[in-house]
Every structure is written in structure tokens, then in C-alpha cells.
N, C-alpha and C. Protein backbone atom coordinates (compact mmCIF):
# COMPACT_ATOMS: atom_id res chain seq x y z
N UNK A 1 59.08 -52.02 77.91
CA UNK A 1 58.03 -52.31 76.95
C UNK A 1 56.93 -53.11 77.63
N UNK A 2 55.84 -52.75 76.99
CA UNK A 2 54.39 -52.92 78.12
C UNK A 2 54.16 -54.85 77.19
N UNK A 3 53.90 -55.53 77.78
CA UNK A 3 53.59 -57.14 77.33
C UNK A 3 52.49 -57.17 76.92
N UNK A 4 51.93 -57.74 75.91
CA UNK A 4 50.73 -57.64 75.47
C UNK A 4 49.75 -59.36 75.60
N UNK A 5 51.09 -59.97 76.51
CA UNK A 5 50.50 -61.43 76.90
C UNK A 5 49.16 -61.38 77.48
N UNK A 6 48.97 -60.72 78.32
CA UNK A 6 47.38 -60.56 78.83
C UNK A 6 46.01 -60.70 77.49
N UNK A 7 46.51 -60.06 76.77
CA UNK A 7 45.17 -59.35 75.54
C UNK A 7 45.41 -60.42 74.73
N UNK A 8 46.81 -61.48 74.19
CA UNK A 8 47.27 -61.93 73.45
C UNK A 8 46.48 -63.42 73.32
N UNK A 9 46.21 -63.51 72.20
CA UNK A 9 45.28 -65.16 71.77
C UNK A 9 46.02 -65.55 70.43
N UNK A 10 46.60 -66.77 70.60
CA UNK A 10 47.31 -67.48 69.04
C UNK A 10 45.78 -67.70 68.14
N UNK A 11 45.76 -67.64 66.77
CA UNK A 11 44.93 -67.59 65.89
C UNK A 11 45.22 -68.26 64.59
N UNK A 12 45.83 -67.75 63.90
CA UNK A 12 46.04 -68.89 62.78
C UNK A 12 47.94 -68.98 62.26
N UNK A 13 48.24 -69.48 61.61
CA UNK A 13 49.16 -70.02 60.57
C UNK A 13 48.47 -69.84 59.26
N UNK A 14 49.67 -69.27 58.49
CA UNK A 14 49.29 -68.69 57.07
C UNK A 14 50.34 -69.10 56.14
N UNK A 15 49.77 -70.70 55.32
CA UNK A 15 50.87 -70.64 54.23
C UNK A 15 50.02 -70.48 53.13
N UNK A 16 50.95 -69.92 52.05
CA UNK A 16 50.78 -69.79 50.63
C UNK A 16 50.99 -70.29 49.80
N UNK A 17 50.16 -71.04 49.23
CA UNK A 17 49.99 -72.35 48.31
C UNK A 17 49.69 -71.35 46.56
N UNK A 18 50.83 -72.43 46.00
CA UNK A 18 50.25 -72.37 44.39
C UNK A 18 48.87 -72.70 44.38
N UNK A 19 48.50 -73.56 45.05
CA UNK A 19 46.64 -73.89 44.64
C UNK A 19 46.55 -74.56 45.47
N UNK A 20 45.69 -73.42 46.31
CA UNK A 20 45.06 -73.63 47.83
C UNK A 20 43.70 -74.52 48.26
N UNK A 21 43.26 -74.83 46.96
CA UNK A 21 42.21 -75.82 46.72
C UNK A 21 42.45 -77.13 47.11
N UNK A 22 44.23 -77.40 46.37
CA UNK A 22 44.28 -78.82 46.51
C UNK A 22 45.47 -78.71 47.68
N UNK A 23 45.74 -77.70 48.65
CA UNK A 23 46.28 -78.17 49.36
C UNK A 23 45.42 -78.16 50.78
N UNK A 24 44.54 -77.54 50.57
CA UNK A 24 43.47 -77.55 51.93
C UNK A 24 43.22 -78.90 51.98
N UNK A 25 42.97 -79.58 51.15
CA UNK A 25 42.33 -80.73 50.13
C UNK A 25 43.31 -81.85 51.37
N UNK A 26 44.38 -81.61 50.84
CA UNK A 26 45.61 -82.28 51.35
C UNK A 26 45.14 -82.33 53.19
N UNK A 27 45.06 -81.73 53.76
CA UNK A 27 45.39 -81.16 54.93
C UNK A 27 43.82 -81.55 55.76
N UNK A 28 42.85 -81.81 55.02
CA UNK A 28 41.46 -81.97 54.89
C UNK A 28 41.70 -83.79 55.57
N UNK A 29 41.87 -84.22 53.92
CA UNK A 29 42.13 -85.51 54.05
C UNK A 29 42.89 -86.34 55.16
N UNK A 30 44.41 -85.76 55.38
CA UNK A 30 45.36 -86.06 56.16
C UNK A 30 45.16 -85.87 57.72
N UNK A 31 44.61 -85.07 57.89
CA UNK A 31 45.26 -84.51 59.72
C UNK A 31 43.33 -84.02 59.89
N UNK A 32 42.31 -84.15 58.95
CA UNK A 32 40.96 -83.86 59.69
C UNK A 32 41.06 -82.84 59.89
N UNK A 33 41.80 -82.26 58.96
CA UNK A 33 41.17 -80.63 59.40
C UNK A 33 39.63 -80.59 58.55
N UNK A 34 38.89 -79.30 59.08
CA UNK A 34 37.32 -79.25 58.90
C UNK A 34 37.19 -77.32 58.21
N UNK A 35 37.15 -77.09 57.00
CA UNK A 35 36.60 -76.20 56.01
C UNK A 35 36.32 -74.97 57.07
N UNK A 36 36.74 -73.51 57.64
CA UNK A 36 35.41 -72.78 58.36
C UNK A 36 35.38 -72.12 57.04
N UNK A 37 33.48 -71.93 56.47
CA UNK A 37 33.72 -71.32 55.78
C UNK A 37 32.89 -69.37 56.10
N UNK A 38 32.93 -68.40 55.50
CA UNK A 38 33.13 -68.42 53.83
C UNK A 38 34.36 -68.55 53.78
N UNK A 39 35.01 -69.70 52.20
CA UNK A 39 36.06 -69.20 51.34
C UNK A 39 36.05 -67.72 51.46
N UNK A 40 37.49 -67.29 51.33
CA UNK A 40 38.27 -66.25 51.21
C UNK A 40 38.23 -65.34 49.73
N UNK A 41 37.52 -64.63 49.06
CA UNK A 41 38.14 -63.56 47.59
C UNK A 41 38.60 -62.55 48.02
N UNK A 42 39.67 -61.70 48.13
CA UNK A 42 39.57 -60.31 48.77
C UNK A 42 40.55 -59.95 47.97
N UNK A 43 40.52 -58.35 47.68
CA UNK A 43 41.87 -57.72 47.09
C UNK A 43 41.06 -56.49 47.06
N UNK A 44 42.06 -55.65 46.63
CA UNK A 44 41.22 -54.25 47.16
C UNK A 44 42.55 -52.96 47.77
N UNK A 45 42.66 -51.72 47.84
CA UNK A 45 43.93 -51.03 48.38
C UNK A 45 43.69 -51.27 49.72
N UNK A 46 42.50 -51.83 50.59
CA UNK A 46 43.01 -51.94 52.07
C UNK A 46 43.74 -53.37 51.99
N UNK A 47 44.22 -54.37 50.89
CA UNK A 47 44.55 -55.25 51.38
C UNK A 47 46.13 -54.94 50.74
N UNK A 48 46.28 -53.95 49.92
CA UNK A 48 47.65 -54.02 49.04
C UNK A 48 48.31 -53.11 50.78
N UNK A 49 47.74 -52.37 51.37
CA UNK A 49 48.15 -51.40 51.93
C UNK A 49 48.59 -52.70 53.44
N UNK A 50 48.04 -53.10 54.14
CA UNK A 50 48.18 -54.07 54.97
C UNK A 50 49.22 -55.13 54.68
N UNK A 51 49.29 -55.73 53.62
CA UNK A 51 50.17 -56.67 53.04
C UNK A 51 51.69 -56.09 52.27
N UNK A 52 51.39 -54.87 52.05
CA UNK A 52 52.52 -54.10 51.04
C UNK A 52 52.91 -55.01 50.10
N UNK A 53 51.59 -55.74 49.04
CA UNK A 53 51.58 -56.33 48.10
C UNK A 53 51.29 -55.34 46.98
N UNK A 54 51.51 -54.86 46.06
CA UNK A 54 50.93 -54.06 44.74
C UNK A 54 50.02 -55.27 44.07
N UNK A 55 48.83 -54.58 43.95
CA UNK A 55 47.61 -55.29 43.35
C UNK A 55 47.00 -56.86 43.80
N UNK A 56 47.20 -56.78 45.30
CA UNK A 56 47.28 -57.98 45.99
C UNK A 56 45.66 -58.71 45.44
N UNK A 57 45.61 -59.69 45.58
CA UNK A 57 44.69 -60.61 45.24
C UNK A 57 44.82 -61.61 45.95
N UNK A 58 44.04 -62.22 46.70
CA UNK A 58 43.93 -63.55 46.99
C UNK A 58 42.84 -64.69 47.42
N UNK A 59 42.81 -65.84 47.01
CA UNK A 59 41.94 -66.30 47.78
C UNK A 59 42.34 -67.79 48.46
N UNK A 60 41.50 -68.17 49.23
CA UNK A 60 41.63 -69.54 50.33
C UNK A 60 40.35 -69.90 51.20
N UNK A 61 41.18 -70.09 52.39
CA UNK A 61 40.39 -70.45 53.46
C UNK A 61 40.83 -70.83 54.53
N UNK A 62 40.24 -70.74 55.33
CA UNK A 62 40.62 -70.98 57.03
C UNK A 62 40.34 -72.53 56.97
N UNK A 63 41.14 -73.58 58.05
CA UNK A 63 40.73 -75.21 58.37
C UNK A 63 41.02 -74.82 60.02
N UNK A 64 39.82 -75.71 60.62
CA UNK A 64 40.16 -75.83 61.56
C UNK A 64 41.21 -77.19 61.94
N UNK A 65 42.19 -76.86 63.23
CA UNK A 65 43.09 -77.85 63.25
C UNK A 65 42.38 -78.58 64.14
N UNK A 66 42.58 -79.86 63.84
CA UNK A 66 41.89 -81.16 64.88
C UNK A 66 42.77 -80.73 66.55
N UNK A 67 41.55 -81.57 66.99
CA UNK A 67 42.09 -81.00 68.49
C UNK A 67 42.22 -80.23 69.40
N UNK A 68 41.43 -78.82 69.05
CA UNK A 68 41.46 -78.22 69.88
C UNK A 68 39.93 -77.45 69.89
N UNK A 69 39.14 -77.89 69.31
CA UNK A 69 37.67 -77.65 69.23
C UNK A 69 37.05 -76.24 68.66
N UNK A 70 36.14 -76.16 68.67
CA UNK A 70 35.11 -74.46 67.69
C UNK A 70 35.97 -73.44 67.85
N UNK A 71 36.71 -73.42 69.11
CA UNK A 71 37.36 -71.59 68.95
C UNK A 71 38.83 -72.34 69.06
N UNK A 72 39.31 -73.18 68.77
CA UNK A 72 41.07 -73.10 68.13
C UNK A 72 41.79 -72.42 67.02
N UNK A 73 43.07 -72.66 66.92
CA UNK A 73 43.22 -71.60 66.02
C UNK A 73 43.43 -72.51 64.57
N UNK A 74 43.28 -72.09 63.85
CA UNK A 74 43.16 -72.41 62.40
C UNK A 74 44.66 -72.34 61.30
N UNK A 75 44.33 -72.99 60.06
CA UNK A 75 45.52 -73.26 59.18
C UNK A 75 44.79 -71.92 58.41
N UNK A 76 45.35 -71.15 57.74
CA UNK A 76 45.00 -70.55 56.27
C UNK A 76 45.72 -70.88 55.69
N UNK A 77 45.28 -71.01 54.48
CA UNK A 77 45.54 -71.17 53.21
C UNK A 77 45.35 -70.74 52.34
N UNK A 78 46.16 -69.50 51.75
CA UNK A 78 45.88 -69.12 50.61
C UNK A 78 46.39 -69.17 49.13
N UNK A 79 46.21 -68.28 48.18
CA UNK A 79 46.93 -68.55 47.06
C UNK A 79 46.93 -66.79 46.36
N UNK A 80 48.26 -66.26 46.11
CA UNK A 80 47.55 -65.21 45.43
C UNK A 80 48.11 -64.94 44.28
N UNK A 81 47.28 -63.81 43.52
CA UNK A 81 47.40 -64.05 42.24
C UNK A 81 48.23 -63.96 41.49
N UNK A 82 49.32 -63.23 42.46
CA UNK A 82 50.73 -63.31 41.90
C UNK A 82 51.89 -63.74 43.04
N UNK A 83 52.52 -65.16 42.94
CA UNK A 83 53.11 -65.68 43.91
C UNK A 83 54.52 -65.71 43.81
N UNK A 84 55.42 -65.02 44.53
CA UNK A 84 57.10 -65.22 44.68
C UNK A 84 57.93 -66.45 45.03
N UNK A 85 58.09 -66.72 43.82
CA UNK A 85 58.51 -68.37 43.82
C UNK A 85 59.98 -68.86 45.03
N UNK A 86 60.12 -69.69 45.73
CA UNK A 86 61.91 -69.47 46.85
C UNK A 86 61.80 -71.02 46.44
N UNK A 87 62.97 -71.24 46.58
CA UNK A 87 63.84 -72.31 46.58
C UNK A 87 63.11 -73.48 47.44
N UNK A 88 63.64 -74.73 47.27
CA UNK A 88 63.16 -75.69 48.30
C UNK A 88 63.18 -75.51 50.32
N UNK A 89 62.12 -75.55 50.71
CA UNK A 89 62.31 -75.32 51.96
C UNK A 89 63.55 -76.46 52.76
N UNK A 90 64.00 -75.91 53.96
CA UNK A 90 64.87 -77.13 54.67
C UNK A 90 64.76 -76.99 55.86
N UNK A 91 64.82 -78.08 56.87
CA UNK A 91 64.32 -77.60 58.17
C UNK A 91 65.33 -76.78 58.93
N UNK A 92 66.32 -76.81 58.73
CA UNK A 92 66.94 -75.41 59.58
C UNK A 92 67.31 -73.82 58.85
N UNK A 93 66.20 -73.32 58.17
CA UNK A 93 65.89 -72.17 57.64
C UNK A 93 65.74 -71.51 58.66
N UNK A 94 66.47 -70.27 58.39
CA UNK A 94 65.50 -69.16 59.94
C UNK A 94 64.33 -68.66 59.58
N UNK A 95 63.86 -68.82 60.74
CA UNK A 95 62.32 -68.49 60.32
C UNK A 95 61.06 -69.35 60.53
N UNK A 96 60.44 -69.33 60.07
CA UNK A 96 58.97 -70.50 60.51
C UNK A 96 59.60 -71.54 59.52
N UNK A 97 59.44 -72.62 60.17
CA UNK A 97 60.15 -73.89 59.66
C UNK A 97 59.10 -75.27 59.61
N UNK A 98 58.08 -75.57 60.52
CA UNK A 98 57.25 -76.14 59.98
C UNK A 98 56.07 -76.07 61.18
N UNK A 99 55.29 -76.90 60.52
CA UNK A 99 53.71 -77.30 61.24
C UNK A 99 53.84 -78.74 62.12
N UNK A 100 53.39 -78.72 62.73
CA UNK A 100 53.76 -80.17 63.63
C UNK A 100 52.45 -80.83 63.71
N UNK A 101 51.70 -81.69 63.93
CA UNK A 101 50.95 -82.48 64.43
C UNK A 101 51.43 -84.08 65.39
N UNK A 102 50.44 -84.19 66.47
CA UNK A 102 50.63 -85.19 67.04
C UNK A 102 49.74 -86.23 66.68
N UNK A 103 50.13 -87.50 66.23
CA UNK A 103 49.41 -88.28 65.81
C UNK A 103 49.52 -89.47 66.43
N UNK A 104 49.11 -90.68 66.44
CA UNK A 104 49.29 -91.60 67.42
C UNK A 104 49.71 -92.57 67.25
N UNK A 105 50.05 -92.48 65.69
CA UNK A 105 51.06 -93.25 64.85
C UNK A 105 51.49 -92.95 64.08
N UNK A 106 53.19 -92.55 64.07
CA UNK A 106 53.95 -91.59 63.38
C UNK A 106 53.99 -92.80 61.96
N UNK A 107 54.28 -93.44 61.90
CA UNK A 107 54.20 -94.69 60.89
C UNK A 107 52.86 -94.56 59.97
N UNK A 108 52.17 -94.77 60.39
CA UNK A 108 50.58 -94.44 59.72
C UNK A 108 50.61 -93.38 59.00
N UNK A 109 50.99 -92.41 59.87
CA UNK A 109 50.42 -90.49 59.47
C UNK A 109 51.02 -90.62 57.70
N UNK A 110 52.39 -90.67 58.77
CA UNK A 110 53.50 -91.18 57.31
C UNK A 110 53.47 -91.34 55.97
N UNK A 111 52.89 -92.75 55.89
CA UNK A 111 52.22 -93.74 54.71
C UNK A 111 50.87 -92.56 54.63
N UNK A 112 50.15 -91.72 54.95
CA UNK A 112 48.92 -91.04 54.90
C UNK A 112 49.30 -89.80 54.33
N UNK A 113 50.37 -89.33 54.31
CA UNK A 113 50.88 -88.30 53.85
C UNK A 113 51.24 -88.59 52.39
N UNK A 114 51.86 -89.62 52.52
CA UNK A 114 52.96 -89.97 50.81
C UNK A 114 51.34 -90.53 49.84
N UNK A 115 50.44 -91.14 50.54
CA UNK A 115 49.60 -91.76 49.61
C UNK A 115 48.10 -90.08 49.49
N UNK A 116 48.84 -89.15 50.05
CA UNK A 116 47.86 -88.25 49.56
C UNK A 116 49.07 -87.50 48.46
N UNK A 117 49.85 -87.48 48.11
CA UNK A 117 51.10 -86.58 47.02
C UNK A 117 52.09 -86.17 48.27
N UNK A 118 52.47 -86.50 49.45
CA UNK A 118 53.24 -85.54 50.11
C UNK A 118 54.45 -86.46 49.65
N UNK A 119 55.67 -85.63 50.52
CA UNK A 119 56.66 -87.04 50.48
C UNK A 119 57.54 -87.35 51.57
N UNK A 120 58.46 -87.98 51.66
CA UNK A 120 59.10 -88.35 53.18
C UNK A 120 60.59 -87.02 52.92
N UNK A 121 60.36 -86.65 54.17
CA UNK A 121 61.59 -85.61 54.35
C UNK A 121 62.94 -86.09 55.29
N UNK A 122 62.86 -86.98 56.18
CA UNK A 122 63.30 -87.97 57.46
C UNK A 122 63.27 -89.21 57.15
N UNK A 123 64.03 -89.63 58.52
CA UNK A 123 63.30 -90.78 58.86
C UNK A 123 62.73 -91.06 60.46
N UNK A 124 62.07 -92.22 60.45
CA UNK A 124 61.25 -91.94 61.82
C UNK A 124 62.29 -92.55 62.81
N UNK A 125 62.08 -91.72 63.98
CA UNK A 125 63.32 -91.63 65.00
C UNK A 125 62.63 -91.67 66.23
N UNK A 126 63.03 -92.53 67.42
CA UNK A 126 62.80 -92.55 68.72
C UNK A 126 63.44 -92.25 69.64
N UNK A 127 63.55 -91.19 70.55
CA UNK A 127 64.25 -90.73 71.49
C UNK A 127 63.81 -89.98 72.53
N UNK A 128 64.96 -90.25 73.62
CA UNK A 128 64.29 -89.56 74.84
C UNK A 128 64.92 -88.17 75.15
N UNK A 129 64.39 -87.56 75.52
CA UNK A 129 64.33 -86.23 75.65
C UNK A 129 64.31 -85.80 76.89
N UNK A 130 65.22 -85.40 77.69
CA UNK A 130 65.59 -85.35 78.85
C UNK A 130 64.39 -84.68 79.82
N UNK A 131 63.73 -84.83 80.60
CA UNK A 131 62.78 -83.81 81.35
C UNK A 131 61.01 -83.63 80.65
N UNK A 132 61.26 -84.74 79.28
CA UNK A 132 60.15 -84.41 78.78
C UNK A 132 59.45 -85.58 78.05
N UNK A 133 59.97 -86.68 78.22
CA UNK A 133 59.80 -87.80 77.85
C UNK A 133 60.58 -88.92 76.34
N UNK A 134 59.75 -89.54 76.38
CA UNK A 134 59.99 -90.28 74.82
C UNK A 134 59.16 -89.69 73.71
N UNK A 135 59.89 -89.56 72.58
CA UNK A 135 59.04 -89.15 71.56
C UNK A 135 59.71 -89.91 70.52
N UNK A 136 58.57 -90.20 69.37
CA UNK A 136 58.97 -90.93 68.39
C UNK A 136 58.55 -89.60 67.38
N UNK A 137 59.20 -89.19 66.32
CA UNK A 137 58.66 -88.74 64.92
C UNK A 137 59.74 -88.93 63.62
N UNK A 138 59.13 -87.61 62.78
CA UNK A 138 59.77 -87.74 61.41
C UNK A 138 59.27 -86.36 60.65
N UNK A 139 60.08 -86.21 59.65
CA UNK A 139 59.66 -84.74 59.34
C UNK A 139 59.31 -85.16 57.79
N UNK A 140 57.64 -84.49 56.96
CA UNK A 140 57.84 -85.08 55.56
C UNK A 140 57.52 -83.38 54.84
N UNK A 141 56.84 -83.59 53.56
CA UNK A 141 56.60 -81.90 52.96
C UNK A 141 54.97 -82.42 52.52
N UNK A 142 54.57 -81.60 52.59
CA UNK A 142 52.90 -81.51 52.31
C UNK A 142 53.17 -81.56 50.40
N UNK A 143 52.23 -81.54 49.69
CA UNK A 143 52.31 -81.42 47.93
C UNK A 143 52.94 -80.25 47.70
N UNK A 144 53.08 -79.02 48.47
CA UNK A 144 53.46 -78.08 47.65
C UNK A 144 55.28 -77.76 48.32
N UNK A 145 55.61 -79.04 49.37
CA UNK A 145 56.87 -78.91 49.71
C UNK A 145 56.81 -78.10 51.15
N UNK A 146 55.67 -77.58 51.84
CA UNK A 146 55.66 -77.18 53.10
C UNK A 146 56.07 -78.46 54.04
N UNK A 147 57.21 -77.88 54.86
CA UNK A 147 57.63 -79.20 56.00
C UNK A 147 56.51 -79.83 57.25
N UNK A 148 56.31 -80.72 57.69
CA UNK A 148 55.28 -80.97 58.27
C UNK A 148 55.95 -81.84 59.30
N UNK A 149 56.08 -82.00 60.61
CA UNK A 149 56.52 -82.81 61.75
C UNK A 149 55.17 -83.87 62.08
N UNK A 150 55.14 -84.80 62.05
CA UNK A 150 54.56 -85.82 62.95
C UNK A 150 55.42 -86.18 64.05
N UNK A 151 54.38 -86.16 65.05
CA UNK A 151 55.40 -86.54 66.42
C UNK A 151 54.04 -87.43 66.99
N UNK A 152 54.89 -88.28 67.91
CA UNK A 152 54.60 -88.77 69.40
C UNK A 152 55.08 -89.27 70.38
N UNK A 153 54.30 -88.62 71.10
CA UNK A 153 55.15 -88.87 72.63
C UNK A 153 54.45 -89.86 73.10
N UNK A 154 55.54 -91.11 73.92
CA UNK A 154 54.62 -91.62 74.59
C UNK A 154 54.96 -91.80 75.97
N UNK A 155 53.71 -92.12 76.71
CA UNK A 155 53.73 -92.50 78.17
C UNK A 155 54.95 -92.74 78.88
């Protein structure tokens, strides 16, 4: 099988929010992410056909993630108009399990998370990591229960 690493560029992360307004909102506030706009309306059979949604609808928006400047890759966020409700997320689900950010004070981020609606999922932990240093973090859920890692490594 031919690798497509050459052609290959990471681009976004796509979660699906009950109401993508107030979780951009969230994510805005918290970690500096920055709006690209236009907002997102789309639905239409090229999007039911792509998604293999029946009567797909949705809307959002792209954030850029702090840190990696004009052409990084971005959060989406959408919401659509008809959403399949799952159980509480947990961090060892198979599958995409969470979003990480490095912050420079896992303590801070923390308290910045719970005082925007998020809540604590962990607790904050320091350890060394063989070949790769010290890292301190903690794992919490954004408002709508998406898992979120704060980490840092230090020197």
C-alpha cells in the first residue's frame, strides 16, 4: 500500500456539541482559541451523501488552536440538527479520547476550566516519564462532557 505521508497535512478535530455556540464560547475563553470565520450553515444531499447522515444539517465553526499560528490546524465545532445522544465519555474508550493542551500551569488552566462550566475529571499528577522528561497534568470535561488533558512538561 502506497503512503500518503508525503501529500498528508493534519487539519482539524471535529466535535459535536449540543450547542456549538456556547461551546466554542468555552474553548474561546479557556485555551484562546480565535473564531476563523464564515460560521458554518450547510445541509444539502452532498452533505447527507458524504456524512451518511439522512437530512443532515449542521452548523458551527472552525477555532483556531493557540500555538501554532494562521495555517495550524483548527477545532470544529459543530452542532446538528439532529444529534445521537452516547453515554458519558471515559478516558479509556477506544477511539478518540481527548484534546490535550499544553499550558504552563496545569493548576491555573484547571481553576479556568471549572470557573468557565467545565469540571475536574483527575487529579493533577507529576511524573517522570522515562526518555521524555517530567510532566505534570490532569484530565477535566469541557461543558458538554468532552475530555480535555492539560499537561506540562517541564525542563
Amino acid at each position: 500500500m502506497e503512503s500518503l505521508a508525503a501529500g498528508a497535512r493534519f487539519n482539524h478535530t471535529n466535535l459535536i456539541a449540543h450547542d456549538w455556540k456556547k461551546l466554542a464560547d468555552f474553548y474561546c475563553r479557556v485555551f484562546g482559541c480565535v473564531p476563523l470565520l464564515p460560521e458554518r450553515n450547510q445541509n444539502g444531499e452532498w452533505l447527507e451523501r458524504a456524512t451518511n447522515v439522512r437530512d443532515a444539517k449542521l452548523a458551527g465553526v472552525h477555532l483556531r488552536l493557540p500555538g501554532h499560528g494562521e495555517n495550524g490546524p483548527t477545532l470544529e465545532i459543530y452542532t446538528y440538527s439532529a444529534i445521537v445522544p452516547r453515554g458519558e465519555s471515559a478516558a479509556n474508550w477506544a477511539g478518540y479520547g481527548h484534546i490535550a493542551f499544553e499550558v504552563g500551569d496545569v493548576d491555573q488552566a484547571l481553576k479556568a476550566i471549572l470557573s468557565a462550566g467545565g469540571t475536574r475529571l483527575g487529579e493533577i499528577v507529576s511524573a517522570e516519564v522515562q526518555g521524555a522528561g517530567r510532566i505534570t497534568f490532569t484530565y477535566a470535561r469541557d461543558p458538554e462532557g468532552n475530555i480535555i488533558e492539560l499537561q506540562h512538561w517541564h525542563p
